[in-house]
N, C-alpha and C. Protein backbone atom coordinates (compact mmCIF):
# COMPACT_ATOMS: atom_id res chain seq x y z
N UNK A 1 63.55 0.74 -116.30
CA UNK A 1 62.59 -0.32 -116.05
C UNK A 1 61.25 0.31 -115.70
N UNK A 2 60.25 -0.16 -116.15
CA UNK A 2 58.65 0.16 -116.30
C UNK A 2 58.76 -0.15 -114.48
N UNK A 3 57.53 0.68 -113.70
CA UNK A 3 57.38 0.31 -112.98
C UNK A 3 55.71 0.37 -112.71
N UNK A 4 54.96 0.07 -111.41
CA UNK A 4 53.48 0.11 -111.71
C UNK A 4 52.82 -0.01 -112.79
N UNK A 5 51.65 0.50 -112.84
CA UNK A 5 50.63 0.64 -114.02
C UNK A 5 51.68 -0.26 -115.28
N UNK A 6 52.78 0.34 -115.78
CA UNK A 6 53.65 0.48 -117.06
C UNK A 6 53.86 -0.94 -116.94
N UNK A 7 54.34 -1.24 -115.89
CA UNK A 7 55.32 -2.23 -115.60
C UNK A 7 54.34 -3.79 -115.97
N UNK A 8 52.70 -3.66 -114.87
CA UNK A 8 51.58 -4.72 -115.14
C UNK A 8 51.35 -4.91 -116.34
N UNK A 9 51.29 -3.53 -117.18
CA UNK A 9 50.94 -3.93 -118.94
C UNK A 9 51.53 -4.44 -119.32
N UNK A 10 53.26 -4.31 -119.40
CA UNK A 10 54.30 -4.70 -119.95
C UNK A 10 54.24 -6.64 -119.84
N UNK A 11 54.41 -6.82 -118.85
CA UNK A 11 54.07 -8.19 -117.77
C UNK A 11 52.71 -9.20 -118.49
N UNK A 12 51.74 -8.52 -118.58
CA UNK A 12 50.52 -9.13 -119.17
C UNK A 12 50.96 -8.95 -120.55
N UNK A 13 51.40 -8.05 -121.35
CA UNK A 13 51.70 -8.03 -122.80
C UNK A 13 52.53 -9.77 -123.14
N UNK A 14 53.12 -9.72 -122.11
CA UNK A 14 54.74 -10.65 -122.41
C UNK A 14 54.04 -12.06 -122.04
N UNK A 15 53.18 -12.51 -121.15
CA UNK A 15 52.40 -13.36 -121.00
C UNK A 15 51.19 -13.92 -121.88
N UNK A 16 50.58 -12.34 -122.78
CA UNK A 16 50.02 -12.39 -123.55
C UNK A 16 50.79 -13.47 -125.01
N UNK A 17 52.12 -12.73 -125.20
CA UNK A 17 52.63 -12.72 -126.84
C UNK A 17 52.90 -14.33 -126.66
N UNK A 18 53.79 -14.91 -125.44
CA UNK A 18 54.07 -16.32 -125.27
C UNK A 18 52.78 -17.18 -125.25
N UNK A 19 51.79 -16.92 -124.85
CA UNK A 19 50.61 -17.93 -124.35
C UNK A 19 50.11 -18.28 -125.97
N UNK A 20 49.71 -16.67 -126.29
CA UNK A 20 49.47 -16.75 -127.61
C UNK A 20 50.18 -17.69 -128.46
N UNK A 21 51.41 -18.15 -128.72
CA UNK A 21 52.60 -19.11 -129.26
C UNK A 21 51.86 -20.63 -128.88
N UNK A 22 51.81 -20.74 -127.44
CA UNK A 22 51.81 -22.23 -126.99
C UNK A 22 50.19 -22.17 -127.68
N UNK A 23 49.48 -21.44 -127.83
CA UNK A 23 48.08 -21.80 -128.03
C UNK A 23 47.88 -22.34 -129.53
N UNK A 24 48.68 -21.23 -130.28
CA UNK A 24 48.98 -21.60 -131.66
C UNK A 24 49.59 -23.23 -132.26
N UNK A 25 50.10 -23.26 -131.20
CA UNK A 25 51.17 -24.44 -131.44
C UNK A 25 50.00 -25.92 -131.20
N UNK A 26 49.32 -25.76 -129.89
CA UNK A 26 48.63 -26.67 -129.41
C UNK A 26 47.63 -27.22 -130.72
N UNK A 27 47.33 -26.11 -131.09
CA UNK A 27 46.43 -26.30 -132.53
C UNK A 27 46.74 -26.56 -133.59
N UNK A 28 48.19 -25.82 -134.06
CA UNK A 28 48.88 -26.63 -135.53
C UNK A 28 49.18 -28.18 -134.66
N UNK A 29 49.21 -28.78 -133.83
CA UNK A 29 49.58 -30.01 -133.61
C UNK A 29 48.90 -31.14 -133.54
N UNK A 30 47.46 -30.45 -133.07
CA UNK A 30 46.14 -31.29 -133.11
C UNK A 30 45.78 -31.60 -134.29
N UNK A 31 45.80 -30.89 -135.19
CA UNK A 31 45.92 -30.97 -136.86
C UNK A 31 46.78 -31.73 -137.25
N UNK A 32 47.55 -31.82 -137.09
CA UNK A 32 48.78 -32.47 -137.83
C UNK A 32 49.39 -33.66 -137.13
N UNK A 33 48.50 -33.63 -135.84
CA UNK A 33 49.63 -35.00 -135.11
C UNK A 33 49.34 -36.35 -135.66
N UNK A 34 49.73 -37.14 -135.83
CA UNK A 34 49.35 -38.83 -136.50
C UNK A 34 49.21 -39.58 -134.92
N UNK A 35 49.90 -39.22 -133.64
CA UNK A 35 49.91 -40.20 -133.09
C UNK A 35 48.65 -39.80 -132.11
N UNK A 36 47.19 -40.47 -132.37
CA UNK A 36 45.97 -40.23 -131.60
C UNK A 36 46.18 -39.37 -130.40
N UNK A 37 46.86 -40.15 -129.34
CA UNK A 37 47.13 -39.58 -128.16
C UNK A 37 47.62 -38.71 -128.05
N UNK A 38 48.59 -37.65 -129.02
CA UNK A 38 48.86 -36.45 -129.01
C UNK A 38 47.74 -35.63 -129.31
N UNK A 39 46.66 -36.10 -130.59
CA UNK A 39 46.03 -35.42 -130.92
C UNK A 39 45.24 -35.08 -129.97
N UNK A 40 44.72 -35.94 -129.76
CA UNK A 40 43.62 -35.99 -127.97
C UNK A 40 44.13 -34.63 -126.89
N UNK A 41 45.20 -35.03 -126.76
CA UNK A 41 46.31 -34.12 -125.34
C UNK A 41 45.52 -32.38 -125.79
N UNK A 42 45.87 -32.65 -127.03
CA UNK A 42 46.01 -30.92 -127.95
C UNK A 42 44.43 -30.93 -127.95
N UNK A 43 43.84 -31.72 -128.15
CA UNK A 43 41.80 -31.55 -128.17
C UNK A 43 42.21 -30.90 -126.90
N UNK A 44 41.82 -31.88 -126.33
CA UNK A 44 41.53 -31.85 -124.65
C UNK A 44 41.57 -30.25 -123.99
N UNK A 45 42.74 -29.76 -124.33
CA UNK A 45 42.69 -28.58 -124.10
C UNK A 45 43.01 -27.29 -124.86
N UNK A 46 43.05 -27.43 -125.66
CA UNK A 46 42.52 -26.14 -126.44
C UNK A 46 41.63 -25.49 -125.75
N UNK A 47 40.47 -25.58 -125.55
CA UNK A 47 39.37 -24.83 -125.01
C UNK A 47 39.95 -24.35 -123.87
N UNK A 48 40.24 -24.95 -122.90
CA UNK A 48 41.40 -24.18 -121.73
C UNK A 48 41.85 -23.07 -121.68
N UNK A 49 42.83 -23.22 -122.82
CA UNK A 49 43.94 -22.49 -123.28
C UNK A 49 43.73 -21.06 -124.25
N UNK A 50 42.89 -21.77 -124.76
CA UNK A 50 41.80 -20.32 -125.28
C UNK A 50 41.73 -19.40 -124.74
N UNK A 51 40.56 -20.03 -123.15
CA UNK A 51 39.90 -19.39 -122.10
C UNK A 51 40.78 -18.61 -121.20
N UNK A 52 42.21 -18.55 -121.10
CA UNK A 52 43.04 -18.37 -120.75
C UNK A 52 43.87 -17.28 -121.71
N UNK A 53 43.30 -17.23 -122.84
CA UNK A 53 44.42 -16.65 -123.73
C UNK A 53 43.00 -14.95 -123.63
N UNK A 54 41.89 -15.39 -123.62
CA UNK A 54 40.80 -14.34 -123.30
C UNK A 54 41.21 -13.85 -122.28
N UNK A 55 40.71 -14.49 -120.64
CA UNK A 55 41.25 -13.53 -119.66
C UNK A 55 42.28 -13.17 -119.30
N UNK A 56 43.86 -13.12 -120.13
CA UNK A 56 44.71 -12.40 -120.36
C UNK A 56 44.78 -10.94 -121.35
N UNK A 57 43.75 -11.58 -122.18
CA UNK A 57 43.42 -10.07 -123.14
C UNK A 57 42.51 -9.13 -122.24
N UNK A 58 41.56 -9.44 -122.08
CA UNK A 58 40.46 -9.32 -120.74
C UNK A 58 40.90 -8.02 -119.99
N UNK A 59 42.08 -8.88 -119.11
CA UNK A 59 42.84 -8.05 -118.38
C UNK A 59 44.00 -7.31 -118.85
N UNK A 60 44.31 -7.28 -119.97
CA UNK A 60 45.00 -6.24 -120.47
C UNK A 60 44.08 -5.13 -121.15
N UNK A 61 42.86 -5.70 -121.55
CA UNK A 61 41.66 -4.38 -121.64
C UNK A 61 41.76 -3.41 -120.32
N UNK A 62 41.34 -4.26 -119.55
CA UNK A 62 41.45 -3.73 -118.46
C UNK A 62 42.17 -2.57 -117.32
N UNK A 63 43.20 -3.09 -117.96
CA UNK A 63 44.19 -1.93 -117.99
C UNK A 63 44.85 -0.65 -118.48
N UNK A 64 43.89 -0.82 -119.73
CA UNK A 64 44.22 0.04 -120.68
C UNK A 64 44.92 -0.07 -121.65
N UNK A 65 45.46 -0.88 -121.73
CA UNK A 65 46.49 -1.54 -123.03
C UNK A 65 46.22 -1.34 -123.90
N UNK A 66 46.93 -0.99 -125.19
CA UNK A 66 46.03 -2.12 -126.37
C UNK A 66 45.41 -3.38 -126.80
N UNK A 67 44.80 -2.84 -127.86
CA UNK A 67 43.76 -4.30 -127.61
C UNK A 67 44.54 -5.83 -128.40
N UNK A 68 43.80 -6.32 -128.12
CA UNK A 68 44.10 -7.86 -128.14
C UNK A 68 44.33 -7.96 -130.07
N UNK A 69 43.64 -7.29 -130.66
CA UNK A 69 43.62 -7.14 -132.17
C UNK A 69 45.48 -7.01 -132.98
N UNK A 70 45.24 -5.60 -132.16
CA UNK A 70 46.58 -5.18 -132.58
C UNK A 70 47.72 -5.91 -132.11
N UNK A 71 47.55 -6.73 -131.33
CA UNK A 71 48.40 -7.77 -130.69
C UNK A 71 48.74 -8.77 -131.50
N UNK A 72 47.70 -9.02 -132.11
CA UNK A 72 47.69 -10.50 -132.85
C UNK A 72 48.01 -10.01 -134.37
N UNK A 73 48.03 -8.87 -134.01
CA UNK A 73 48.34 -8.70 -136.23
C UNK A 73 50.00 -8.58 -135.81
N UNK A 74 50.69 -7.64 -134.38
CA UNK A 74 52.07 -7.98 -134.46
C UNK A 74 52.53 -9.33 -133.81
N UNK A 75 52.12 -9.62 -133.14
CA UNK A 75 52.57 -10.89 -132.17
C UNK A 75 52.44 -12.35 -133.37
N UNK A 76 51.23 -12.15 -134.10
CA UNK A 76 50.70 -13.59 -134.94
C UNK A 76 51.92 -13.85 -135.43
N UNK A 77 52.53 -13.29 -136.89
CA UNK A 77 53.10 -13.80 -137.87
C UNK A 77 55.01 -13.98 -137.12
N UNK A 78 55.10 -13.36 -136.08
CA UNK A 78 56.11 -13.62 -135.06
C UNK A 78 56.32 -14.80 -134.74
N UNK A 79 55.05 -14.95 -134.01
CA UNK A 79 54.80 -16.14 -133.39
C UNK A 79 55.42 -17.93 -134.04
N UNK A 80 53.93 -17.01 -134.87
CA UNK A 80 54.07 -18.32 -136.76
C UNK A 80 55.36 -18.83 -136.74
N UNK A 81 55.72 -18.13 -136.99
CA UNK A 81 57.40 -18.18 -137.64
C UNK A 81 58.46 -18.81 -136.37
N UNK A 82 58.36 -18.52 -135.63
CA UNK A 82 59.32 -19.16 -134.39
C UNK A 82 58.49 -20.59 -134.32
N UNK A 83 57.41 -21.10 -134.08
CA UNK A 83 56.94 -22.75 -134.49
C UNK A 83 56.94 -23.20 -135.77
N UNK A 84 57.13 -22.34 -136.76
CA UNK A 84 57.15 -22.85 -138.11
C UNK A 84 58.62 -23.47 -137.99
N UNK A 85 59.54 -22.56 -137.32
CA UNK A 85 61.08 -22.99 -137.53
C UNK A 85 61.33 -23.88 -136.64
N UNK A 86 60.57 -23.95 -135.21
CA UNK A 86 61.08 -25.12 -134.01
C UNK A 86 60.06 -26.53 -134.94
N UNK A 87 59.13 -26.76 -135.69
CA UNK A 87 58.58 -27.74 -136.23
C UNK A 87 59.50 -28.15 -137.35
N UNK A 88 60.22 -27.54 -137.85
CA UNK A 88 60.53 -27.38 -139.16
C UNK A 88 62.01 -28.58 -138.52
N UNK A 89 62.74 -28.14 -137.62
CA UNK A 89 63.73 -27.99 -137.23
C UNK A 89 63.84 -29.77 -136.21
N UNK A 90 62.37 -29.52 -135.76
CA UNK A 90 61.96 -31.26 -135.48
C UNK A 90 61.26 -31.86 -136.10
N UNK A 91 62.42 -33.17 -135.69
CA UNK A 91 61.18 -34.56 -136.71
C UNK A 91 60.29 -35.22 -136.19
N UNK A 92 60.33 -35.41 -134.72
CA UNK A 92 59.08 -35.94 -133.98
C UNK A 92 57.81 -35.32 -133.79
N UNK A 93 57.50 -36.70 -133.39
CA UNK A 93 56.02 -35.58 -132.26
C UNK A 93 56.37 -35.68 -131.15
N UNK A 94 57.29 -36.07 -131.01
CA UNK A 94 58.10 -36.86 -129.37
C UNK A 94 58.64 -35.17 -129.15
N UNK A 95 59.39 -34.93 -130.46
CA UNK A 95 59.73 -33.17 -129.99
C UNK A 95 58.96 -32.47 -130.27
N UNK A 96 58.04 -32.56 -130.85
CA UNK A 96 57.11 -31.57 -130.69
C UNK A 96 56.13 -31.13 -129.44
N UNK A 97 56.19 -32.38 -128.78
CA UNK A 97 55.46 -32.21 -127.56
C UNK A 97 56.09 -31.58 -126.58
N UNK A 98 57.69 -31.76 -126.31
CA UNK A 98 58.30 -31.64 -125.38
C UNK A 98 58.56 -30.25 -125.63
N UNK A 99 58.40 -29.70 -126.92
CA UNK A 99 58.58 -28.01 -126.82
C UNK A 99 56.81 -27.74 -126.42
N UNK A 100 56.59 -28.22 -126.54
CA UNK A 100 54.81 -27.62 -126.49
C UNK A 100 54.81 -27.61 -124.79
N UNK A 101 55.25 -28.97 -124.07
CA UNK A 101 55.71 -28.73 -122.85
C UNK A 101 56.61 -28.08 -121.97
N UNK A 102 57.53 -27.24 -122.68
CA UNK A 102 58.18 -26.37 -122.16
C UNK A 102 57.53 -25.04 -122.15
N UNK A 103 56.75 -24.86 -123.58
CA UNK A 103 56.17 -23.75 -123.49
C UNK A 103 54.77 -23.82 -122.34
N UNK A 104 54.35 -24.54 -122.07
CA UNK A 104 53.65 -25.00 -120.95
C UNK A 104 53.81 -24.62 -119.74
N UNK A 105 55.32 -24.92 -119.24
CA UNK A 105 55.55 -24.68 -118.33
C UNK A 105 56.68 -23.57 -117.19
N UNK A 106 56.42 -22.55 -119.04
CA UNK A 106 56.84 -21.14 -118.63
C UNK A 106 55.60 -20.17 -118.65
N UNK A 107 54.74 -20.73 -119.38
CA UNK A 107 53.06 -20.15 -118.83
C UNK A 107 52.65 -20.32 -117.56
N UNK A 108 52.70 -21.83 -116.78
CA UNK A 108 52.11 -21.73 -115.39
C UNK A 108 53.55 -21.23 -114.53
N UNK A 109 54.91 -20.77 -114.53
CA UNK A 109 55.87 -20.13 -113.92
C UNK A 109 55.35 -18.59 -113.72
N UNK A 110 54.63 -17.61 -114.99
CA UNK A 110 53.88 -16.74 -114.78
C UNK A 110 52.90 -16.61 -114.61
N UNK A 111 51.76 -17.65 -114.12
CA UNK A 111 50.71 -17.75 -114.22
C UNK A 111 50.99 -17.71 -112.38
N UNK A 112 51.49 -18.41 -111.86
CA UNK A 112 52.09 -18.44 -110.54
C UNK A 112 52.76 -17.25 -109.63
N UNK A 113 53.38 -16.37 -110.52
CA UNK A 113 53.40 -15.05 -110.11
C UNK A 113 52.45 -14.17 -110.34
N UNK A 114 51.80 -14.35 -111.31
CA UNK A 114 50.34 -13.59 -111.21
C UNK A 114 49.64 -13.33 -109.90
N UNK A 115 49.61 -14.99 -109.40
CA UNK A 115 48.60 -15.32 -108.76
C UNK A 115 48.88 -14.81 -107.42
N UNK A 116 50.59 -14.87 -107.20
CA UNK A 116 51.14 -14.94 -106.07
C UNK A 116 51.10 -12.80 -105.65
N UNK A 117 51.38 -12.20 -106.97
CA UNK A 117 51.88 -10.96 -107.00
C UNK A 117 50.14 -10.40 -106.70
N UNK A 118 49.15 -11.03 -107.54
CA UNK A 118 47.95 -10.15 -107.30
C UNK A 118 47.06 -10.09 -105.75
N UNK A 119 48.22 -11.29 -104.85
CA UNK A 119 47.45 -11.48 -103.97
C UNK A 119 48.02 -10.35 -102.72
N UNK A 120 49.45 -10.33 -103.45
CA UNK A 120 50.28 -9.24 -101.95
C UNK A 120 49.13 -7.60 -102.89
N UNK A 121 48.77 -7.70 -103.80
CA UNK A 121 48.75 -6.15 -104.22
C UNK A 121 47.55 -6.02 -104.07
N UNK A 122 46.82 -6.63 -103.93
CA UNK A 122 45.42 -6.35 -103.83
C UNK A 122 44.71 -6.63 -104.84
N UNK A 123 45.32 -7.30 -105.92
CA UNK A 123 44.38 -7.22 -107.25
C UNK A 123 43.62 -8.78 -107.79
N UNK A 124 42.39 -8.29 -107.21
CA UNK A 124 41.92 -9.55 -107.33
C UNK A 124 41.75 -10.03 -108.92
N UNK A 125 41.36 -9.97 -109.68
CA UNK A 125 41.61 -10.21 -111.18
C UNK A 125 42.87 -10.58 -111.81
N UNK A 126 44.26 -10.22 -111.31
CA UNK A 126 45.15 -10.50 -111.48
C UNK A 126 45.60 -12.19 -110.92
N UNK A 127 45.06 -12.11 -109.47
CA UNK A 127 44.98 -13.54 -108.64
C UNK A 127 44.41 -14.16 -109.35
N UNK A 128 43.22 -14.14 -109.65
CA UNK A 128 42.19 -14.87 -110.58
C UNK A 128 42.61 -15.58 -111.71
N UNK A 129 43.32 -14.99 -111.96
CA UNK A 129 43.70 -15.50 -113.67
C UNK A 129 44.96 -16.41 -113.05
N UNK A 130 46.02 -15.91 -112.30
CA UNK A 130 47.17 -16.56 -111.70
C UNK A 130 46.69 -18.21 -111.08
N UNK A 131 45.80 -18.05 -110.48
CA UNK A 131 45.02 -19.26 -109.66
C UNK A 131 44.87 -20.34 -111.24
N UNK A 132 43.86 -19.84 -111.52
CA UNK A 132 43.49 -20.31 -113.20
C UNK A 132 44.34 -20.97 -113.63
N UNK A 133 44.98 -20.25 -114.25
CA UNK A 133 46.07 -20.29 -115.38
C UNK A 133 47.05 -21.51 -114.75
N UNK A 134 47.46 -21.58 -113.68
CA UNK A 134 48.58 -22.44 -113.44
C UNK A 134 48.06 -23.66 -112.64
N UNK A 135 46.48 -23.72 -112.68
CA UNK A 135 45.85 -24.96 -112.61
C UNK A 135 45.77 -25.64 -113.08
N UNK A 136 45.27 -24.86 -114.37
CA UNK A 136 45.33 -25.88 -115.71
C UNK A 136 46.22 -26.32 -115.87
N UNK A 137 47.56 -25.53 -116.25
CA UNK A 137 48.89 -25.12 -116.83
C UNK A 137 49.59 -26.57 -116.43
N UNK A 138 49.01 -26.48 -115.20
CA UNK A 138 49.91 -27.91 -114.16
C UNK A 138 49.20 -29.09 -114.69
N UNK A 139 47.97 -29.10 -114.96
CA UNK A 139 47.28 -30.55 -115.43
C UNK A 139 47.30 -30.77 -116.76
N UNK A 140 47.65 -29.52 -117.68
CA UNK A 140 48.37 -30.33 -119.18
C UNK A 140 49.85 -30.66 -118.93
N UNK A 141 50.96 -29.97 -118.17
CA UNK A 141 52.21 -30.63 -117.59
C UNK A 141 52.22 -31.48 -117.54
N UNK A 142 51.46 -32.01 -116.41
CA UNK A 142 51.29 -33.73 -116.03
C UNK A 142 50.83 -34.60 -117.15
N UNK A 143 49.86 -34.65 -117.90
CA UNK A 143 48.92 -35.14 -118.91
C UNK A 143 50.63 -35.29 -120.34
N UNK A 144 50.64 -34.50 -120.59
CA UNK A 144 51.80 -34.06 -121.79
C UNK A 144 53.57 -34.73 -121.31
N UNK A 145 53.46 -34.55 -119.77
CA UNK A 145 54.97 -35.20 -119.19
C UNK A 145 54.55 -36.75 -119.30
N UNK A 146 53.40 -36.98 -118.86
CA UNK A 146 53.00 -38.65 -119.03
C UNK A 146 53.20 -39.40 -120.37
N UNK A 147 52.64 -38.68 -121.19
CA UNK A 147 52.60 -38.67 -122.53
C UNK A 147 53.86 -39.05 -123.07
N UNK A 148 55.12 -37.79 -122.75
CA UNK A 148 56.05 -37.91 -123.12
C UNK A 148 56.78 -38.66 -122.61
N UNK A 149 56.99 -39.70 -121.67
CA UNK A 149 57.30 -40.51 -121.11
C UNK A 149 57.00 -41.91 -121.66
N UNK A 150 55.89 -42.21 -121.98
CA UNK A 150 55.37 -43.04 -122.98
C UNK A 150 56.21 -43.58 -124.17
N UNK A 151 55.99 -42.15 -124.80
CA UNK A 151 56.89 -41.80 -126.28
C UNK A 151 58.32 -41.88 -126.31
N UNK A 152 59.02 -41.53 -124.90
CA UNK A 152 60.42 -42.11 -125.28
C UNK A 152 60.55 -43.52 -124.73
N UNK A 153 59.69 -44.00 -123.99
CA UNK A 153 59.98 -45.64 -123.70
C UNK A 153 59.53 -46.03 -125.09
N UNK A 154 58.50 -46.00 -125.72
CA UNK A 154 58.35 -47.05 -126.94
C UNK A 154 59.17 -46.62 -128.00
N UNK A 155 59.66 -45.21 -128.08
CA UNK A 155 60.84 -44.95 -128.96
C UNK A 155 62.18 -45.57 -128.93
N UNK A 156 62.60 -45.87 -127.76
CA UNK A 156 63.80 -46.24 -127.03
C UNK A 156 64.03 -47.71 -126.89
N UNK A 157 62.43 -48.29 -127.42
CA UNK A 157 62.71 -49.64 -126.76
C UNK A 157 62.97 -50.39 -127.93
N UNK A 158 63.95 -51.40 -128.10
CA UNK A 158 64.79 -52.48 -128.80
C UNK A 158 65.30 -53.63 -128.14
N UNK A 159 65.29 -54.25 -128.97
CA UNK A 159 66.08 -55.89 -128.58
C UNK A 159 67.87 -55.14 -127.97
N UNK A 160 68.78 -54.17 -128.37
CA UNK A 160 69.58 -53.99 -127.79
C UNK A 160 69.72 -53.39 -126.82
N UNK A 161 68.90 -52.36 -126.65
CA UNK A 161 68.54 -51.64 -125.33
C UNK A 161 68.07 -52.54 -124.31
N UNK A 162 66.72 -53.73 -124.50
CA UNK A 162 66.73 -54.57 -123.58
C UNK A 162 67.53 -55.34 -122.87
N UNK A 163 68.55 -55.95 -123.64
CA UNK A 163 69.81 -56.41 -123.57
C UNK A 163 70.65 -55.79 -122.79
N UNK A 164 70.84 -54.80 -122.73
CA UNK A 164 71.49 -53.91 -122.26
C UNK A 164 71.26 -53.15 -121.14
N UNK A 165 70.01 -53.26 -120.86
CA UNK A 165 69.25 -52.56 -119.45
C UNK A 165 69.63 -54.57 -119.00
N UNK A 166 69.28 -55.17 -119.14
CA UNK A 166 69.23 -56.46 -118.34
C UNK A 166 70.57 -56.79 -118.17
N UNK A 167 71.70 -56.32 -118.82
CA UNK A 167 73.34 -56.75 -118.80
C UNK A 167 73.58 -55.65 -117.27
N UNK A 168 73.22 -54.40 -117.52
CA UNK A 168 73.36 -53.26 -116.83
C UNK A 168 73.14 -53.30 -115.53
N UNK A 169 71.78 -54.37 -115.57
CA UNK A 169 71.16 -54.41 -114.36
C UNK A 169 72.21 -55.51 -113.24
N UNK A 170 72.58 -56.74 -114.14
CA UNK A 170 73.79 -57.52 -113.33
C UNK A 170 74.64 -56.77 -112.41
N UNK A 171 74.83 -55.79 -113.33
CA UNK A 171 76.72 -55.01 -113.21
C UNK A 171 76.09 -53.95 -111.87
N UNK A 172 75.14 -53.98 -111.44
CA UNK A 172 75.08 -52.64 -110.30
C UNK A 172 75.49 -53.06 -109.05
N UNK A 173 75.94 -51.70 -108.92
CA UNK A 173 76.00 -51.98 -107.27
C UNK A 173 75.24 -52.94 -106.42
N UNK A 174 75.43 -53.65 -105.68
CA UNK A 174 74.37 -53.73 -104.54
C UNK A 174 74.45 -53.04 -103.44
């Protein structure tokens, strides 16, 4: 196991290759979504997520890493290909969101140890981005969980399901 120096690159690489994915994704979706309010979600923050996908490269400059280039010529067509197959593989936008929201919310899980790890180590740039990152991270969560909440009530909702939540509702406990 990498430790120090080895270990931060490794860490920012792996934060790098995933963010890179959800960023990709946010954008084939804004393109392609039919239902406004998804498209909006995916506007809305792109620019964010960008800004975020920079001061992760930023700070892997920073460190000495390789650069963000060579990242994206191996990481891109990787990437591609794992949302080409989770899109491919769903028929919604109902699932498409909810993977876009998972990938969401394994970005602010490390965005949170960033923040938490750069603060015991001293590294303020590391905090920085951690603070950042899982600010946002948390307010497309919320925005995208709302969303998706939406999408399975009007998906879900029918004359038998109504029926059936109102039969359901008799039969409970008191």
């Amino acid at each position: 196991m990498d430790r120090g120096n080895d270990f931060l690159k490794s860490q920012i690489h792996d934060a790098i290759v995933q963010h890179y994915g959800f960023v990709k994704s946010i954008e084939d979706h804004e393109a392609q979504a039919e239902d406004a309010r998804f498209r909006d979600l995916c506007t809305r923050y792109i620019a964010t997520m960008r800004d975020h996908q920079r001061m992760l490269e930023d700070y892997q400059s920073e460190l000495g890493a390789p650069s963000a280039g060579t990242l994206r010529r191996s990481a891109g067509p990787r990437a591609a290909a794992a949302r080409n197959l989770a899109d491919t593989a769903q028929e919604s936008e109902f699932s498409r969101l909810q993977s876009d929201l998972l990938m969401s919310l394994q970005a602010e899980d490390a965005f949170k140890i960033f923040r938490e790890a750069g603060r015991a180590l001293g590294l303020r740039g590391l905090a920085e981005i951690g603070t950042t990152g899982e600010r946002d991270h948390s307010s497309y969560s919320r925005d995208a969980n709302r969303l998706a909440q939406q999408m399975f009530i009007e998906r879900a909702r029918s004359p038998e399901i109504e029926t059936a939540a109102t039969g359901s509702a008799d039969l409970a406990p008191g």
